[in-house]
C-alpha atoms as a PDB file:
ATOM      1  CA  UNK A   1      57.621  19.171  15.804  1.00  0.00           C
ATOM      2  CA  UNK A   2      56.908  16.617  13.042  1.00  0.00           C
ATOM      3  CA  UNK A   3      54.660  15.018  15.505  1.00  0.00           C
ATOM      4  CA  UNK A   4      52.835  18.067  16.566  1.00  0.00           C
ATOM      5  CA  UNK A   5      52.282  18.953  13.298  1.00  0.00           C
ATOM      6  CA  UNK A   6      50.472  15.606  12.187  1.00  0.00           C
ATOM      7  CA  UNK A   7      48.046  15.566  15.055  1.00  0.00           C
ATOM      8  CA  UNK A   8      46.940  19.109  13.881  1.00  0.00           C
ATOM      9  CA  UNK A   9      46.306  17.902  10.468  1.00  0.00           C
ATOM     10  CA  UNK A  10      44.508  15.079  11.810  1.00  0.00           C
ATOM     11  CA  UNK A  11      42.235  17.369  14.331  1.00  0.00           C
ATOM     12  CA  UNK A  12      41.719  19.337  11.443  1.00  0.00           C
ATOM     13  CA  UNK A  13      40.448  16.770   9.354  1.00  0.00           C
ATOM     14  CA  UNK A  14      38.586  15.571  12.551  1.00  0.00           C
ATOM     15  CA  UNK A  15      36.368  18.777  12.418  1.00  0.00           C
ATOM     16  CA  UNK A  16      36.127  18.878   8.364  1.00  0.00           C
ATOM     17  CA  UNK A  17      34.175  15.805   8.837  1.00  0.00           C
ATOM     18  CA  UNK A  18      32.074  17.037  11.479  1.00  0.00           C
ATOM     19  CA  UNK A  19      31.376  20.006   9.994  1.00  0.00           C
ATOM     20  CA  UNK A  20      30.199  18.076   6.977  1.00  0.00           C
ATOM     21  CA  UNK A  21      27.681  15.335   9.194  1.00  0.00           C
ATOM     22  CA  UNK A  22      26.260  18.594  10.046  1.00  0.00           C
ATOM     23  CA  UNK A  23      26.003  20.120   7.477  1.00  0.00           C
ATOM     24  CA  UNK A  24      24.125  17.158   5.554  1.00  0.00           C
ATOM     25  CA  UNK A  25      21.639  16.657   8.527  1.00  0.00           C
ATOM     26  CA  UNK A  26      20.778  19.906   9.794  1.00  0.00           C
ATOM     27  CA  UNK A  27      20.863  22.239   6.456  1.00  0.00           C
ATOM     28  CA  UNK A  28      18.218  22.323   3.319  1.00  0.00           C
ATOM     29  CA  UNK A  29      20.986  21.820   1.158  1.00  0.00           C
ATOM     30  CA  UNK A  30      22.084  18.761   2.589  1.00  0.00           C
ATOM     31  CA  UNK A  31      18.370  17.397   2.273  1.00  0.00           C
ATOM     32  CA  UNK A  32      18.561  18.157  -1.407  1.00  0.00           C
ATOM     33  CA  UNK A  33      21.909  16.282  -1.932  1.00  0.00           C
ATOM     34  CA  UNK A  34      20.496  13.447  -0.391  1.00  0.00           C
ATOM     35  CA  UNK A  35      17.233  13.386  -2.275  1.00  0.00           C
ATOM     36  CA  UNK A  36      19.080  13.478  -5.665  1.00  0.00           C
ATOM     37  CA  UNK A  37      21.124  10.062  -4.805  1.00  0.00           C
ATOM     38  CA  UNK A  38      17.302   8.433  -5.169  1.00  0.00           C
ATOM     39  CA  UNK A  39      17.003   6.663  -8.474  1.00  0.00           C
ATOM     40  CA  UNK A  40      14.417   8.082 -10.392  1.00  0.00           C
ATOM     41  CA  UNK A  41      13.275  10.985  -7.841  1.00  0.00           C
ATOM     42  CA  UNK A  42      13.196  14.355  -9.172  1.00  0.00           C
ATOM     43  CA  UNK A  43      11.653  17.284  -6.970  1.00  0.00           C
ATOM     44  CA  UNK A  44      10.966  21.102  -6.878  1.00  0.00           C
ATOM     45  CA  UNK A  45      10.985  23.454  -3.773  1.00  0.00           C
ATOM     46  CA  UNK A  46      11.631  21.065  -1.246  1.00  0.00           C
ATOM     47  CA  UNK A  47      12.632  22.163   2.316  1.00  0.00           C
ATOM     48  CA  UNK A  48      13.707  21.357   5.786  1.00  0.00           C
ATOM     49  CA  UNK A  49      16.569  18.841   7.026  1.00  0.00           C
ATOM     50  CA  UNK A  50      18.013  15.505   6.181  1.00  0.00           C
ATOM     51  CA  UNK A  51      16.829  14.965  10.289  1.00  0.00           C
ATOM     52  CA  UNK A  52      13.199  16.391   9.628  1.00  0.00           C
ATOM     53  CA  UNK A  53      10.586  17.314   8.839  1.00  0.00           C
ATOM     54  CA  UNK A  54      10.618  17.741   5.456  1.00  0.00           C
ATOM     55  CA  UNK A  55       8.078  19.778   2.810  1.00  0.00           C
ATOM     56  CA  UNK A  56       8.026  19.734  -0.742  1.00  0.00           C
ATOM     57  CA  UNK A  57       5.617  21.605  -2.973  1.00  0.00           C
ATOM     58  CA  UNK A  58       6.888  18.753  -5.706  1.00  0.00           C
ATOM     59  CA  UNK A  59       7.963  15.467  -6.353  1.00  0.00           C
ATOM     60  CA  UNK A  60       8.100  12.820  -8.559  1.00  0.00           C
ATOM     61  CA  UNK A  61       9.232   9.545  -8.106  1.00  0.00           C
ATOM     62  CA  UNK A  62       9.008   7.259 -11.529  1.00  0.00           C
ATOM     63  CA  UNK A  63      10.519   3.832 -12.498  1.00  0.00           C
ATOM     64  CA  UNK A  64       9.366   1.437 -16.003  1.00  0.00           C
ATOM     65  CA  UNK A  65       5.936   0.393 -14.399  1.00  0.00           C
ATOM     66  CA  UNK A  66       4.543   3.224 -11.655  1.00  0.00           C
ATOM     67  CA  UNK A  67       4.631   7.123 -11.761  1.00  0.00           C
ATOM     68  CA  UNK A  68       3.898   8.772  -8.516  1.00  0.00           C
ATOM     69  CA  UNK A  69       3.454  12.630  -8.377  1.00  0.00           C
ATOM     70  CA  UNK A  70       3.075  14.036  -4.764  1.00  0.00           C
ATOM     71  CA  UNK A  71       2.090  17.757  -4.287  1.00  0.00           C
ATOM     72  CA  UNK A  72       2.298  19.639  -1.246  1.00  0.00           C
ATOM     73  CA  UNK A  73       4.043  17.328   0.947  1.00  0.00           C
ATOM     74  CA  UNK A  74       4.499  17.666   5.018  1.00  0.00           C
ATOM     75  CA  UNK A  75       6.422  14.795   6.519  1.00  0.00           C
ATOM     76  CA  UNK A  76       9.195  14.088   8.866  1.00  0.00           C
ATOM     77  CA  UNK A  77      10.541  11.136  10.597  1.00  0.00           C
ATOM     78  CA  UNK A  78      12.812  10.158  13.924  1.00  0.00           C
ATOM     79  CA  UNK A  79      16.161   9.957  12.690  1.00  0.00           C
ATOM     80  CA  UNK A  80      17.733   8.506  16.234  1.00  0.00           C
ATOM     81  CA  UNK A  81      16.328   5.703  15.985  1.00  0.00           C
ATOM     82  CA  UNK A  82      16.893   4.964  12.140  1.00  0.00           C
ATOM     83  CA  UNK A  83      19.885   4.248  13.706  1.00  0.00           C
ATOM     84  CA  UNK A  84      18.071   1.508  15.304  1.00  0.00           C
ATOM     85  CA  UNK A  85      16.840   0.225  12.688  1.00  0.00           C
ATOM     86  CA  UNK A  86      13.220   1.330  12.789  1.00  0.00           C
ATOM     87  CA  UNK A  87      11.904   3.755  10.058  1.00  0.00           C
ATOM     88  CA  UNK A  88       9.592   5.987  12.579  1.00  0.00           C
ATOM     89  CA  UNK A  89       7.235   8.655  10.827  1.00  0.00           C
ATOM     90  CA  UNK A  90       4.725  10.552  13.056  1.00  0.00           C
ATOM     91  CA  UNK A  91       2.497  11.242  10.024  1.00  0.00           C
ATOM     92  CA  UNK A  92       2.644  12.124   5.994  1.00  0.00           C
ATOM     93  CA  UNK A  93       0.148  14.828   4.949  1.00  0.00           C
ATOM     94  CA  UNK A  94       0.235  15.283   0.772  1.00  0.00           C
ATOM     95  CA  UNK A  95      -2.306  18.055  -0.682  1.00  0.00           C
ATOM     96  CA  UNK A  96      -2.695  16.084  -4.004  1.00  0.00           C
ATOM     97  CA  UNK A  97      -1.265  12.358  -5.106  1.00  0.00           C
ATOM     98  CA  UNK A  98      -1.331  11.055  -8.426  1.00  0.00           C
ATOM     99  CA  UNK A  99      -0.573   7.804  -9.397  1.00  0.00           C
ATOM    100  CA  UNK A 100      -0.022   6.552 -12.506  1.00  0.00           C
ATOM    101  CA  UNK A 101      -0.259   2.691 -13.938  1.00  0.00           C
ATOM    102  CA  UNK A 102       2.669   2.846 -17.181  1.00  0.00           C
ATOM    103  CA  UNK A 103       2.860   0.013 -19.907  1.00  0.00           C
ATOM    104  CA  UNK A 104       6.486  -1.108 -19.744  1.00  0.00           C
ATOM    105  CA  UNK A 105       8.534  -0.626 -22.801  1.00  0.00           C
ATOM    106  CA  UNK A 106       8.625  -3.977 -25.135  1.00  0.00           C
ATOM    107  CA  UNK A 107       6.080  -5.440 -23.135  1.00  0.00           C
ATOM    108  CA  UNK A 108       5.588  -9.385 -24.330  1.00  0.00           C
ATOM    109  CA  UNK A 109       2.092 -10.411 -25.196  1.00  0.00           C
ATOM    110  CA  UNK A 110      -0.007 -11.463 -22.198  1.00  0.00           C
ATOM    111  CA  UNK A 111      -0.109 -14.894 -22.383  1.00  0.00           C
ATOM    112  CA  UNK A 112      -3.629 -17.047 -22.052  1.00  0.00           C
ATOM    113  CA  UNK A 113      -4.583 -17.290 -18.762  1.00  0.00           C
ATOM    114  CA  UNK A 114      -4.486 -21.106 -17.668  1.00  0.00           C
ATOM    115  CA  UNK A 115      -5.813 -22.044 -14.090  1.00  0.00           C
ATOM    116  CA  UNK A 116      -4.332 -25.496 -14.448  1.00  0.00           C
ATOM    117  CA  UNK A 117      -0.882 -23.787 -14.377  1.00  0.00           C
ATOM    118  CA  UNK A 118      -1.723 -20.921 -12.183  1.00  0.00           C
ATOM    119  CA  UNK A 119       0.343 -20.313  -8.902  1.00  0.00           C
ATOM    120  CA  UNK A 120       0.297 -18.008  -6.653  1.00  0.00           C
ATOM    121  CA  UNK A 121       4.069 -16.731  -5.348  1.00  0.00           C
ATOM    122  CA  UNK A 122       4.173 -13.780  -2.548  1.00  0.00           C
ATOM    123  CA  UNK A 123       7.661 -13.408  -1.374  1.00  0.00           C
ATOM    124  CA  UNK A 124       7.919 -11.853   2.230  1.00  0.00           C
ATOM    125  CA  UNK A 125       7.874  -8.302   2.635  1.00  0.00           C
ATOM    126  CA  UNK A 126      11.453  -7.381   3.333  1.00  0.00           C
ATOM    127  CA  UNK A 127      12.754  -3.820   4.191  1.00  0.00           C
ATOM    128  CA  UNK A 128      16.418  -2.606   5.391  1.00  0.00           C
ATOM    129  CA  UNK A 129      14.806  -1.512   8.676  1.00  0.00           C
ATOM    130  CA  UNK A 130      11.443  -2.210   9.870  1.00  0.00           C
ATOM    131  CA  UNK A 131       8.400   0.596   8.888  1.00  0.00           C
ATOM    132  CA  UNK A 132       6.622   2.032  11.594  1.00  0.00           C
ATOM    133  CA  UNK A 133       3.751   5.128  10.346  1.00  0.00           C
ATOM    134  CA  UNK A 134       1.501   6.911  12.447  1.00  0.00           C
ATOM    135  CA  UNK A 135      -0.644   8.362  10.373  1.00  0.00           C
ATOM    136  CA  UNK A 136      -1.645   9.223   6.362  1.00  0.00           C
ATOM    137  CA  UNK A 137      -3.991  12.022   4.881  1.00  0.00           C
ATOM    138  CA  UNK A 138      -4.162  12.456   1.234  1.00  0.00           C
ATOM    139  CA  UNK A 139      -6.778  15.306   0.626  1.00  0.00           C
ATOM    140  CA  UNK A 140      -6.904  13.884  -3.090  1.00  0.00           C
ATOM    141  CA  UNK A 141      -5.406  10.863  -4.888  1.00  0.00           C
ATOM    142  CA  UNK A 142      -6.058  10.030  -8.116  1.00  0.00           C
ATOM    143  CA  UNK A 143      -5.267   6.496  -9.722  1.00  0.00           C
ATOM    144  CA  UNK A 144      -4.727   6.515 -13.813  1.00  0.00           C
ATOM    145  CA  UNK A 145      -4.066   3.822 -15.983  1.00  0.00           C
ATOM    146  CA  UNK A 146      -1.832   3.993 -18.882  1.00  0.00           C
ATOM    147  CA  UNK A 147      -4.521   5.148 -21.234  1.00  0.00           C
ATOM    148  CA  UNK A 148      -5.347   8.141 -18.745  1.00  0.00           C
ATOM    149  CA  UNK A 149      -8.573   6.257 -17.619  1.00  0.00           C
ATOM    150  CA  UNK A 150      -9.613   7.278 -13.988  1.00  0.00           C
ATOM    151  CA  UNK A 151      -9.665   4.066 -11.681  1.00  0.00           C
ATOM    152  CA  UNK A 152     -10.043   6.249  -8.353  1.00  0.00           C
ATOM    153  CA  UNK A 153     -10.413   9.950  -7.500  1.00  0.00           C
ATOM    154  CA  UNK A 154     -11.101  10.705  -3.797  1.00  0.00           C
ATOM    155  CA  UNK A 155      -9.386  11.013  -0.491  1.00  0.00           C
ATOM    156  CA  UNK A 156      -7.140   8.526   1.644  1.00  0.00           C
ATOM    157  CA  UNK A 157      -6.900   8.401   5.128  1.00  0.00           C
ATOM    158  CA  UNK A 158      -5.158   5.508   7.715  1.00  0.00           C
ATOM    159  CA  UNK A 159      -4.502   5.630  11.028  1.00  0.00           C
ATOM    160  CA  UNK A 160      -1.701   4.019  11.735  1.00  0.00           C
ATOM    161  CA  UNK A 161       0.803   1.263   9.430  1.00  0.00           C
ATOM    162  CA  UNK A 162       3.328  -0.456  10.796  1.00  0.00           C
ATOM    163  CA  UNK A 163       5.787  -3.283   9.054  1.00  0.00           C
ATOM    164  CA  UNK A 164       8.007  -4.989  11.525  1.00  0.00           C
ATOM    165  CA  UNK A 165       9.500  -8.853  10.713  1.00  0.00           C
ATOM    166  CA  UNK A 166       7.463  -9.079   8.469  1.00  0.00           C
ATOM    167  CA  UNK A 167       4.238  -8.709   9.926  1.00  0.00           C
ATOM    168  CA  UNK A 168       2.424  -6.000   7.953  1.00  0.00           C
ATOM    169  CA  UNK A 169      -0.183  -4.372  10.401  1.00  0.00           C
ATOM    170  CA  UNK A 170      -2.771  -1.910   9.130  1.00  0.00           C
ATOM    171  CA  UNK A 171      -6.078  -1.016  11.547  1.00  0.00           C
ATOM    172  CA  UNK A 172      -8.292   1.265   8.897  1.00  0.00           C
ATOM    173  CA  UNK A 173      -7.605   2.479   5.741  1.00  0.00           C
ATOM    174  CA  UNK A 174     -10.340   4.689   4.259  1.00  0.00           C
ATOM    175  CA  UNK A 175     -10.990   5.494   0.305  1.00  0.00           C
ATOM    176  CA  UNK A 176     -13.896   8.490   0.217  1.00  0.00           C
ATOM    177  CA  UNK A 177     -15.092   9.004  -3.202  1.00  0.00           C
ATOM    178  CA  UNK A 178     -17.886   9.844  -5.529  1.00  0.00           C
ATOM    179  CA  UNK A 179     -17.104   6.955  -7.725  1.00  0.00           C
ATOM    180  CA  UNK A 180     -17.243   4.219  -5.995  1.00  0.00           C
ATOM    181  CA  UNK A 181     -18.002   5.825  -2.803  1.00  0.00           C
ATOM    182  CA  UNK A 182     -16.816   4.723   0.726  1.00  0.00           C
ATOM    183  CA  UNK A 183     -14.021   1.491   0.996  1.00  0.00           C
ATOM    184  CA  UNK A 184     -12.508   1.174   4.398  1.00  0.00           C
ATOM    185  CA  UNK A 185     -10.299  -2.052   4.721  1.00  0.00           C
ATOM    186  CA  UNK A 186      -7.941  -3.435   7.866  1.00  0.00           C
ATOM    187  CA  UNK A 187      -5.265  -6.213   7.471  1.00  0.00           C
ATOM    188  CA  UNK A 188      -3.185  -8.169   9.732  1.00  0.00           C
ATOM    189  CA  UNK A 189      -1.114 -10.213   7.636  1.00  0.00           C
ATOM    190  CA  UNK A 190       2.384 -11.917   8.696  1.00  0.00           C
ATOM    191  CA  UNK A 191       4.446 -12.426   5.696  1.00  0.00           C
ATOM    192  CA  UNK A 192       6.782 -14.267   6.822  1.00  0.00           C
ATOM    193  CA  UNK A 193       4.377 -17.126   7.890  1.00  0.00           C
ATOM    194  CA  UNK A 194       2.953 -17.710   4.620  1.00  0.00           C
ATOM    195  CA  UNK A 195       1.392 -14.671   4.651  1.00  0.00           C
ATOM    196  CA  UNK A 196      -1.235 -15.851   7.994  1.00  0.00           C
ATOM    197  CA  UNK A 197      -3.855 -13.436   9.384  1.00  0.00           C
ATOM    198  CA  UNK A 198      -6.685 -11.638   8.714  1.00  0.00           C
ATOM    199  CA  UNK A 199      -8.174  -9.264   6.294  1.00  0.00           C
ATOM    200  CA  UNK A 200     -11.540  -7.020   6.154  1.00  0.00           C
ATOM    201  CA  UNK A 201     -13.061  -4.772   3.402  1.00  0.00           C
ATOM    202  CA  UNK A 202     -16.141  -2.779   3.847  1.00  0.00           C
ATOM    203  CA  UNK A 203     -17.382  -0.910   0.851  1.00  0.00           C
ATOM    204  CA  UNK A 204     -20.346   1.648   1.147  1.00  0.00           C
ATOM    205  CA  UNK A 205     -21.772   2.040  -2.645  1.00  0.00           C
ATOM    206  CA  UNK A 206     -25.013   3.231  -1.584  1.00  0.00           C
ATOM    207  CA  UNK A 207     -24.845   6.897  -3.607  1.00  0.00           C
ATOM    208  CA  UNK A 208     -23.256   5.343  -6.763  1.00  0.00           C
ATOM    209  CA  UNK A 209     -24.229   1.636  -6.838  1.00  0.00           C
ATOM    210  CA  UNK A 210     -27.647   1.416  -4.274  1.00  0.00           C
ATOM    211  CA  UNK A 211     -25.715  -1.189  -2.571  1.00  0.00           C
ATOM    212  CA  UNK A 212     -23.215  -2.357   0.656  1.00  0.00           C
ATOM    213  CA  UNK A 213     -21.195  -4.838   0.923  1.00  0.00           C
ATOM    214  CA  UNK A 214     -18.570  -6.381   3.473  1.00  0.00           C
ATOM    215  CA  UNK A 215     -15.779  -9.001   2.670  1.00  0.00           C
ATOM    216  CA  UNK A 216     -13.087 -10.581   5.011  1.00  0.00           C
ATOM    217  CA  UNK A 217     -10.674 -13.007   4.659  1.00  0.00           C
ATOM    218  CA  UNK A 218      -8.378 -15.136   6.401  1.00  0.00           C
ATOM    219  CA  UNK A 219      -5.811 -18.174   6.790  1.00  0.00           C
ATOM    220  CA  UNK A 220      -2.677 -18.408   4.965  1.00  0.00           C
ATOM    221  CA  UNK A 221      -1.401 -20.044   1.562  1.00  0.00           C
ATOM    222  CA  UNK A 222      -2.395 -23.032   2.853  1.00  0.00           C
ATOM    223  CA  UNK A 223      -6.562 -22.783   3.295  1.00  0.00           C
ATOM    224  CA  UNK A 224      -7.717 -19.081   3.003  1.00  0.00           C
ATOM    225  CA  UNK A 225     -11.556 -18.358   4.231  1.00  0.00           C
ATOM    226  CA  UNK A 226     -13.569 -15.738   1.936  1.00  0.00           C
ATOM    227  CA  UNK A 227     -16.983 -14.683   3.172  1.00  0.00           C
ATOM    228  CA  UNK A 228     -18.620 -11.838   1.259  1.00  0.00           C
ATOM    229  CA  UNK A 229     -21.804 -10.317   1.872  1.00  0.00           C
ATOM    230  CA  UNK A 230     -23.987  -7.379  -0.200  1.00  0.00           C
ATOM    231  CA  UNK A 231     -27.201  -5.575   0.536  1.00  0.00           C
ATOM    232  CA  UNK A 232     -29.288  -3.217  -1.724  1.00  0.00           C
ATOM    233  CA  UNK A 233     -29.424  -3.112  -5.530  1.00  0.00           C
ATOM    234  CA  UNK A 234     -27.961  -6.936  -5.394  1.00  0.00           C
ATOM    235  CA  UNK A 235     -28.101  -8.946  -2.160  1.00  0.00           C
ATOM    236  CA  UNK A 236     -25.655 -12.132  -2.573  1.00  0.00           C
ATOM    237  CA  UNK A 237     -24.152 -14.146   0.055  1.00  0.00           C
ATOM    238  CA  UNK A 238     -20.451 -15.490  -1.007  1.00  0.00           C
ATOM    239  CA  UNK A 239     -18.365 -17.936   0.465  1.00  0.00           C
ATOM    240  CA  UNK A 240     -15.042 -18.881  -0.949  1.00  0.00           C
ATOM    241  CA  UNK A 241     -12.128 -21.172   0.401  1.00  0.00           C
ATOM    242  CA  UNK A 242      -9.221 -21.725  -1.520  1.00  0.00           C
ATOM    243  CA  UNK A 243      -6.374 -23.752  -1.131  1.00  0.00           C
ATOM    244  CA  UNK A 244      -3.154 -24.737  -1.730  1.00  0.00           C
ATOM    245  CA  UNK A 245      -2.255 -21.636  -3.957  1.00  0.00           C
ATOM    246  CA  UNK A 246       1.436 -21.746  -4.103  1.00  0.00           C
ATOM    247  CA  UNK A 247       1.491 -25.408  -5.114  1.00  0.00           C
ATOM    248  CA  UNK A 248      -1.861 -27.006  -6.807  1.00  0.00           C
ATOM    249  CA  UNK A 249      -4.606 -24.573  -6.023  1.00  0.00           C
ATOM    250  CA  UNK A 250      -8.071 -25.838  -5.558  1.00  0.00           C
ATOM    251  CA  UNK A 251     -11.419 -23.612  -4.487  1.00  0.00           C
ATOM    252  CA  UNK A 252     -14.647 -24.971  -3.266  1.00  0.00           C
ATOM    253  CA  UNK A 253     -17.864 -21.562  -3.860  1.00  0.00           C
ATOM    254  CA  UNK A 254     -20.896 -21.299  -2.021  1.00  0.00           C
ATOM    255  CA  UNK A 255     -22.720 -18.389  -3.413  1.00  0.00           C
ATOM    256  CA  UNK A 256     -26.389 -17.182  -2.878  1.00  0.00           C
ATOM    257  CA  UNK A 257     -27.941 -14.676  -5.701  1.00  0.00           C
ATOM    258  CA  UNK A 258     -31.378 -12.871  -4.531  1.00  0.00           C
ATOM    259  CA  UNK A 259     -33.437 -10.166  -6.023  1.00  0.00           C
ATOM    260  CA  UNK A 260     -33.274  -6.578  -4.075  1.00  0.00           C
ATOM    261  CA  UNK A 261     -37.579  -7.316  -2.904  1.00  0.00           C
ATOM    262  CA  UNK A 262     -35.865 -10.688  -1.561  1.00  0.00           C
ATOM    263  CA  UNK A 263     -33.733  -8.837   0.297  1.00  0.00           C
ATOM    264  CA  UNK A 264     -36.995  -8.364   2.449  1.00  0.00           C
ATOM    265  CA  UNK A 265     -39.388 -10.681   1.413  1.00  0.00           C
ATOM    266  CA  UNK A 266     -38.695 -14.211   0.935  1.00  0.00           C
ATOM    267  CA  UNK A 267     -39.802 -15.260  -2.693  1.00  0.00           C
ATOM    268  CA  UNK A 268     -41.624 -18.577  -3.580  1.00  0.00           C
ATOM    269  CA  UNK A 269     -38.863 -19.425  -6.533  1.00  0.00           C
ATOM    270  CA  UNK A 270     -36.073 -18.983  -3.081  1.00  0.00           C
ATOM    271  CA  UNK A 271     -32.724 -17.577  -4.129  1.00  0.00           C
ATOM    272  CA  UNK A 272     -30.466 -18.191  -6.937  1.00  0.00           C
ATOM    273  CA  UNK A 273     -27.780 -20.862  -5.428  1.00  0.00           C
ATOM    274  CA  UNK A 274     -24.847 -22.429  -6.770  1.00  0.00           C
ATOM    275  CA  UNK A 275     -22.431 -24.796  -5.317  1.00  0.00           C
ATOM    276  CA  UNK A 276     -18.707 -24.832  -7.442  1.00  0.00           C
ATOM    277  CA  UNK A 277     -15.152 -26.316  -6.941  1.00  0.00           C
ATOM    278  CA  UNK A 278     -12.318 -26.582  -8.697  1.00  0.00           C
ATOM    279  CA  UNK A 279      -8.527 -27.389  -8.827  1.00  0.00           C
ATOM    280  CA  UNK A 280      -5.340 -26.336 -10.364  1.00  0.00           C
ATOM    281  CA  UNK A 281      -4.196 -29.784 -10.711  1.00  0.00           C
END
């Protein structure tokens, strides 16, 4: 009878626990427990499950250096195979996203900036699971400093993002807004090999600056490649390589300065050219 009587207690405990898995996955409530074990997360009206998809007329996510306010938020993600290991998220929509730029607390005086002692470190990009998104509209962001100075108000959009070993794979990104008008930029970068691929930033200035321009990069720590190239109100051909820039970084600049009728019409004087390089050692 003794017997009997423990494996009912433990059945019953059995189905206490299931009930609760359940209940945190599949009920709002759950979803709100969860969100409130997230260091420095606070958030209004939020709905949905633990499992997806989620909404959330509010949130706020702050730590010393970054405050991030997201309103109107539809998202969800594939919670099978977060078991995997792989963070899966079909899209993120956001209405309005504002970010911003804090002064830490007791911040020490910047110190003088010395290129002889300059390095540059980049860790890897290392998450618990691997980061896979399939797409990102922000109908407005807005980027503030500190001292509530506007550094970008417009739109984002991007395709696609994906971070997997490592690798950090992004196809377009596009900025839309009236100041400085269109930036769309794609990166292929690899983290984990000291940061190898490819980057490429196109910029469209023509309303607010009369100009275009185009920059891409690539290499690794080792020997990066910059080429840079601008039409309109200034029409400059740059190209950069740079070296060495975890360890004794040295740069070698080609750059080619023209005036915007040059841009069309060769001048007798030729363009403005200037041949620099430089070490950290």
């Amino acid at each position: 009878m003794r017997l009997s009587k423990r494996r009912w207690i433990g059945l019953g405990l059995l189905v206490g626990l299931i009930a609760l898995l359940l209940w945190a996955l599949f009920s709002g409530s759950g979803l709100r427990l969860a969100l409130r074990q997230v260091p420095g997360l606070s958030f209004d009206q939020v709905q949905g499950r633990l499992v997806g998809p989620i909404e959330g007329e509010s949130l706020q996510w702050r730590n010393e250096s970054l405050l991030i306010e997201i309103e109107g938020l539809r998202t969800g993600y594939r919670f099978w195979q977060l078991i995997g290991g792989r963070l899966v998220i079909p899209e993120v929509n956001a209405a309005r996203v504002t970010i911003t730029l804090l002064t830490p607390p007791d911040q020490a005086p910047a110190e003088p900036f010395e290129l002889s002692s300059w390095q540059l470190n980049l860790p890897p990009l290392e998450l618990p699971v691997d980061l896979q998104l399939g797409g990102l509209q922000v109908d407005q962001l807005r980027i503030i400093d500190a001292q509530e100075t506007v550094l970008f108000d417009g739109s984002a959009q991007a395709d696609a993002l994906s971070l997997i070993n490592g690798r950090l794979s992004l196809p377009r990104l596009i900025l839309i807004a009236e100041q400085p008008g269109r930036l769309e930029l794609s990166a292929e970068l690899d983290s984990r090999q000291r940061w190898a691929g490819q980057l490429r930033l196109q910029a469209d200035l023509e309303q607010a600056h009369g100009l275009t321009a185009e920059l891409s990069l690539a290499g690794d720590l080792d020997e990066y490649t910059i080429a840079a190239r601008s039409t309109g109100a200034l029409a400059a051909e740059l190209d950069l390589r740079l070296r060495a820039l975890d360890s004794a970084p040295a740069w070698d600049l080609d750059l080619q300065l023209m005036r915007p009728q040059q841009a069309d019409a060769e001048s007798r004087e030729g363009p403005l050219q200037l041949d620099l390089s430089g070490s950290g050692e």
